[in-house]
C-alpha atoms as a PDB file:
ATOM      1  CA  UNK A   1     -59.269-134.747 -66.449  1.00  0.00           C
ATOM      2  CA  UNK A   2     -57.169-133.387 -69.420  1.00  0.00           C
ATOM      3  CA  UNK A   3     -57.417-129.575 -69.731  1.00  0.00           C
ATOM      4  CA  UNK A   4     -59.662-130.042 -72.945  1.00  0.00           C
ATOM      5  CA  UNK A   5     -62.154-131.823 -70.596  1.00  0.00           C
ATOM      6  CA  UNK A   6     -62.144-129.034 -68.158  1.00  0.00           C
ATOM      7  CA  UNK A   7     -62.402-126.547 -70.230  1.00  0.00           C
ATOM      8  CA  UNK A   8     -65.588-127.973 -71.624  1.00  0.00           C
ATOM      9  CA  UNK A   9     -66.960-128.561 -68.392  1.00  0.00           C
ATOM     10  CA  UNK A  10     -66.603-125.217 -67.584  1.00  0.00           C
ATOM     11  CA  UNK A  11     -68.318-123.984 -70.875  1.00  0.00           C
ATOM     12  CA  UNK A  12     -71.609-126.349 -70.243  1.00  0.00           C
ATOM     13  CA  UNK A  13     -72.134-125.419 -66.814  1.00  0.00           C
ATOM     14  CA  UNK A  14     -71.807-121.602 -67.095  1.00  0.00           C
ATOM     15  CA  UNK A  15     -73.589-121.685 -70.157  1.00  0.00           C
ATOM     16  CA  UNK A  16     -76.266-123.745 -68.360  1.00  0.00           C
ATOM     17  CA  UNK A  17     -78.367-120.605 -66.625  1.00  0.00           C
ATOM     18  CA  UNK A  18     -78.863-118.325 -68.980  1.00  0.00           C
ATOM     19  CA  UNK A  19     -79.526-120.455 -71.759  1.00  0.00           C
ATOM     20  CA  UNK A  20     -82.843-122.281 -69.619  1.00  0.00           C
ATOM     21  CA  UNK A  21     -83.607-118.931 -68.380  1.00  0.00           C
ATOM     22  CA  UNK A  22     -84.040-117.856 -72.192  1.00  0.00           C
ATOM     23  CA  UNK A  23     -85.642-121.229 -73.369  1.00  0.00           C
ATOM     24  CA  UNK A  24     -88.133-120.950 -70.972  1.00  0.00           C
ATOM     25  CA  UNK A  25     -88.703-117.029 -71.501  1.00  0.00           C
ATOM     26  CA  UNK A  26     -89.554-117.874 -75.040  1.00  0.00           C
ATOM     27  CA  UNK A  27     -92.217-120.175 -74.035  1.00  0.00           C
ATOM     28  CA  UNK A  28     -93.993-116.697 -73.398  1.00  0.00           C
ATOM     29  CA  UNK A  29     -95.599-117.426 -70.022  1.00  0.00           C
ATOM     30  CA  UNK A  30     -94.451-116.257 -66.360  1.00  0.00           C
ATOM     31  CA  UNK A  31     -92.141-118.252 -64.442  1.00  0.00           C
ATOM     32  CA  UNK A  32     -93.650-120.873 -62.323  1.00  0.00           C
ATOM     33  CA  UNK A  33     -92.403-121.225 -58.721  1.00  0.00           C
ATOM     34  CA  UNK A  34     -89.646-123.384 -58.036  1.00  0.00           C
ATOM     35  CA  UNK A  35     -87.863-122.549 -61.633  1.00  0.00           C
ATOM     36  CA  UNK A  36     -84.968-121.188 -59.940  1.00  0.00           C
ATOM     37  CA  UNK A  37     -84.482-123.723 -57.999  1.00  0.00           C
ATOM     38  CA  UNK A  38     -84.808-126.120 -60.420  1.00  0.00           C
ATOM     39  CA  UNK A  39     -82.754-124.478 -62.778  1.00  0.00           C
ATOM     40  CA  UNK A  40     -80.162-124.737 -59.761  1.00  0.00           C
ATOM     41  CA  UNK A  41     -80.481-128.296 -59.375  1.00  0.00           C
ATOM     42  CA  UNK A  42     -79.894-129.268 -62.892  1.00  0.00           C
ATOM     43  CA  UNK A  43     -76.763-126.721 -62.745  1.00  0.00           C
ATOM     44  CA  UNK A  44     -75.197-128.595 -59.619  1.00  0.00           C
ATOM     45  CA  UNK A  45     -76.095-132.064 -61.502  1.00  0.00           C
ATOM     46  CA  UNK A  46     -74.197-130.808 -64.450  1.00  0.00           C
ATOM     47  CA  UNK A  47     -71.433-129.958 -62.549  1.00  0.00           C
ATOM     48  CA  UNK A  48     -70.972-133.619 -60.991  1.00  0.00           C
ATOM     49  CA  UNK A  49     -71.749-135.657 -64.029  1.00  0.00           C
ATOM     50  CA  UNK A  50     -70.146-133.899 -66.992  1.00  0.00           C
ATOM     51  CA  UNK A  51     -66.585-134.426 -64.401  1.00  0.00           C
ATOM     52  CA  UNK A  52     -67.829-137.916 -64.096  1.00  0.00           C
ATOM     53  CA  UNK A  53     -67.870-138.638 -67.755  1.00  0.00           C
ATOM     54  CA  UNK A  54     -65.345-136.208 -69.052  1.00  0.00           C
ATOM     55  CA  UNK A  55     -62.783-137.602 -66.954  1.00  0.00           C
ATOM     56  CA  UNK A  56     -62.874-141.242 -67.748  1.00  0.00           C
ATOM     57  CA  UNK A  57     -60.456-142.313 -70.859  1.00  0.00           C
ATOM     58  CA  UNK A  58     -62.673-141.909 -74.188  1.00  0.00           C
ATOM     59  CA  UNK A  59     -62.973-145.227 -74.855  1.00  0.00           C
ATOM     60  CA  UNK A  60     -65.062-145.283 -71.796  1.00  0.00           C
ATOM     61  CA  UNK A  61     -67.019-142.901 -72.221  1.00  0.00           C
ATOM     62  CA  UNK A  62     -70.886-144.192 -73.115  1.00  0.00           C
ATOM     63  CA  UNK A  63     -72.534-140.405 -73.336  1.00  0.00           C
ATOM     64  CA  UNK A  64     -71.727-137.405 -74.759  1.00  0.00           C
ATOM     65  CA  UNK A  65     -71.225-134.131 -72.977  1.00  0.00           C
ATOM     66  CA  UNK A  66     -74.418-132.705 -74.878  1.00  0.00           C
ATOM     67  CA  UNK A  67     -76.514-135.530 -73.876  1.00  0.00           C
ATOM     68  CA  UNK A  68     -75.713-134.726 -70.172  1.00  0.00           C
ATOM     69  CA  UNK A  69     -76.207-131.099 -70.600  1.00  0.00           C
ATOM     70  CA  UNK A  70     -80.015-132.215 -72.248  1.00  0.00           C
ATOM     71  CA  UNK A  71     -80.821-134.807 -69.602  1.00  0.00           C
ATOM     72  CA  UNK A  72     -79.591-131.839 -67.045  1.00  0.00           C
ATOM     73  CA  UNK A  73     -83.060-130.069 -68.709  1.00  0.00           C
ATOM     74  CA  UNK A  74     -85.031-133.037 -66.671  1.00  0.00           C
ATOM     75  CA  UNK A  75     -85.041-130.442 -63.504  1.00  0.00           C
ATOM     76  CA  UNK A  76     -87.099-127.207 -64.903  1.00  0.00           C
ATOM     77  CA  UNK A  77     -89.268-129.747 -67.436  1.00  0.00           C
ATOM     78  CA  UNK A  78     -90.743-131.360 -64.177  1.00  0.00           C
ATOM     79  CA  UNK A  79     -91.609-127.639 -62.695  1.00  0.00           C
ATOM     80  CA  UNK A  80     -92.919-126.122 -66.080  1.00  0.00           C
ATOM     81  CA  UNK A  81     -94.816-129.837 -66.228  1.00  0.00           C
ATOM     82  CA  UNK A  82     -96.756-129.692 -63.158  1.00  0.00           C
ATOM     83  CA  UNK A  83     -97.086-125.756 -63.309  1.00  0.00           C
ATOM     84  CA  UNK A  84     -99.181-126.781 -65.962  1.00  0.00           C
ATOM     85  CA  UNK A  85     -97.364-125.458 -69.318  1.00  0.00           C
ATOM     86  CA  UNK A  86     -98.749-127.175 -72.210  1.00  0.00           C
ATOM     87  CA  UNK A  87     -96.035-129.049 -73.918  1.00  0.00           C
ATOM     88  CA  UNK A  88     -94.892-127.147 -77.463  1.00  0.00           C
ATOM     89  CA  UNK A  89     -95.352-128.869 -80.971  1.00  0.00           C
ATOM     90  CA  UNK A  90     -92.456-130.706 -82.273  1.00  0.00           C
ATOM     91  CA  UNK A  91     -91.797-133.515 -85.559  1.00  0.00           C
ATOM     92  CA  UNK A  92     -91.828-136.823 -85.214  1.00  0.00           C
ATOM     93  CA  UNK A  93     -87.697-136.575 -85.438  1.00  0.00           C
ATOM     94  CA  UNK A  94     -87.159-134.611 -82.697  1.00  0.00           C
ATOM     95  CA  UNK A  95     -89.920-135.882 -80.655  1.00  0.00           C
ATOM     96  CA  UNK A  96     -88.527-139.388 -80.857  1.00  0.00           C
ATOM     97  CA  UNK A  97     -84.743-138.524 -80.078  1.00  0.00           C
ATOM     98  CA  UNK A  98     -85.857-136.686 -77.329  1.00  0.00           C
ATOM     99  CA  UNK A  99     -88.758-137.711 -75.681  1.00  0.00           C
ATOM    100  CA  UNK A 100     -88.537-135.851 -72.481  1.00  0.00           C
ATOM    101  CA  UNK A 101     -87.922-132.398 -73.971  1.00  0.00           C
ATOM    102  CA  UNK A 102     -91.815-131.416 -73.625  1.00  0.00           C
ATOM    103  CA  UNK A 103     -90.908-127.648 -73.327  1.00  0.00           C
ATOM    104  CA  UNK A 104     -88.094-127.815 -76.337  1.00  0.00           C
ATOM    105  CA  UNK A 105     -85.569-126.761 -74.052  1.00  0.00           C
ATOM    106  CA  UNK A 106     -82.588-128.623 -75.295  1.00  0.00           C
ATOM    107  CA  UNK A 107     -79.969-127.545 -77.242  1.00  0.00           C
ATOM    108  CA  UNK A 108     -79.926-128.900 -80.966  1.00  0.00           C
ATOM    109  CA  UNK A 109     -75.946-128.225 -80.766  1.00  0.00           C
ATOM    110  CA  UNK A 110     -73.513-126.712 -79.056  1.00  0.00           C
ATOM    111  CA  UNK A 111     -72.975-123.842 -80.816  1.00  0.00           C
ATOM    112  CA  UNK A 112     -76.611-122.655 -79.139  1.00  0.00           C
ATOM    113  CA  UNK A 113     -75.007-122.269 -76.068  1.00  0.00           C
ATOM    114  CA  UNK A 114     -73.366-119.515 -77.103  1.00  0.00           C
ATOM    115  CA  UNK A 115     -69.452-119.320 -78.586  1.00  0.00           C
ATOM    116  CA  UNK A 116     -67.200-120.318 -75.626  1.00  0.00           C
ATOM    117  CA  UNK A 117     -69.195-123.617 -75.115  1.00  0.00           C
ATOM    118  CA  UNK A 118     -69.663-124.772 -78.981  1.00  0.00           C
ATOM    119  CA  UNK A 119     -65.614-123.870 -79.279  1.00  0.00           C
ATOM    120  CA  UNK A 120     -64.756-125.908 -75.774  1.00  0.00           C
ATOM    121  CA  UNK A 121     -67.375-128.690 -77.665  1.00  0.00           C
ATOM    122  CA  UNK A 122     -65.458-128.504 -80.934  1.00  0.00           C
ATOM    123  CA  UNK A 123     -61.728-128.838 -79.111  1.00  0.00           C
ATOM    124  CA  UNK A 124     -63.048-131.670 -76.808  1.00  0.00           C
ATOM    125  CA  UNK A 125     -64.537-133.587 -80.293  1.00  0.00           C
ATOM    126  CA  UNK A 126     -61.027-133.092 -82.541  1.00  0.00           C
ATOM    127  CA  UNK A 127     -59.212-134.010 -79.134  1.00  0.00           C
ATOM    128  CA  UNK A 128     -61.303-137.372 -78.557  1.00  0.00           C
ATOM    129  CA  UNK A 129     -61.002-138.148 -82.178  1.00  0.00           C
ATOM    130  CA  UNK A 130     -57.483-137.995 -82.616  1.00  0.00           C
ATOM    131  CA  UNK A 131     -57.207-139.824 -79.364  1.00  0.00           C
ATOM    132  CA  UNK A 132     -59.338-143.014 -80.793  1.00  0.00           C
ATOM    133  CA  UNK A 133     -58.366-142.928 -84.199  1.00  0.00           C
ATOM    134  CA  UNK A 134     -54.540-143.319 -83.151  1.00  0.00           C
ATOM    135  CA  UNK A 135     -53.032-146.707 -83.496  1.00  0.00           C
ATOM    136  CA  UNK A 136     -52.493-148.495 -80.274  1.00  0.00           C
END
């Protein structure tokens, strides 16, 4: 994995906590059991699958790193889900690109995961794009 890779890797997965933690506080209700945990879980997930993906060449690689960190989210939607939190309102837009995000816990962009992840996101982009955009 090139350094750019790692260093967003890095960036996603300590960013990953405390930004549920504070999607889920704003949804104004206490904690259900098992959050932690679940929060966990989609931490240690992160931690395989953005290496998985980050390290192939770009031209192989079919996601990107946001879309890992959103699908990540899967873990404390299924506890807030059957702990009974009533799903928030969201457009037809965002509704239809992501389905799944009941509680509006993912991240429109980067740059709300705070500074070091949206600049290790911006590097990793201008790196990739100089990378496929170079004549063979």
């Amino acid at each position: 994995m090139t350094p750019v890779a790692a260093e967003l890797c890095s960036s996603l997965v300590d960013a990953y906590v405390p930004y549920v933690r504070d999607r889920v506080a704003r949804l104004g209700q206490d904690s259900p059991p098992g959050l932690g945990g679940a929060i966990d879980e989609g931490r240690r997930w992160l931690e395989t699958a953005l290496p998985d993906l980050l390290g192939r060449p770009f031209a192989s690689q079919d996601r990107g790193p946001l879309e890992l960190f959103q699908e990540a989210l899967r873990f404390p939607t299924a506890v807030l889900e059957r702990a009974g939190f009533q799903p928030v309102p969201r457009n037809d837009l965002v509704a239809n690109a992501l389905p799944g995000d009941l509680f509006d816990l993912a991240p429109a962009s980067s740059h709300d995961l705070g500074e070091a992840a949206w600049s290790a996101h911006l590097a990793w982009g201008a790196t990739k794009a100089a990378a496929m955009t170079r004549p063979a």
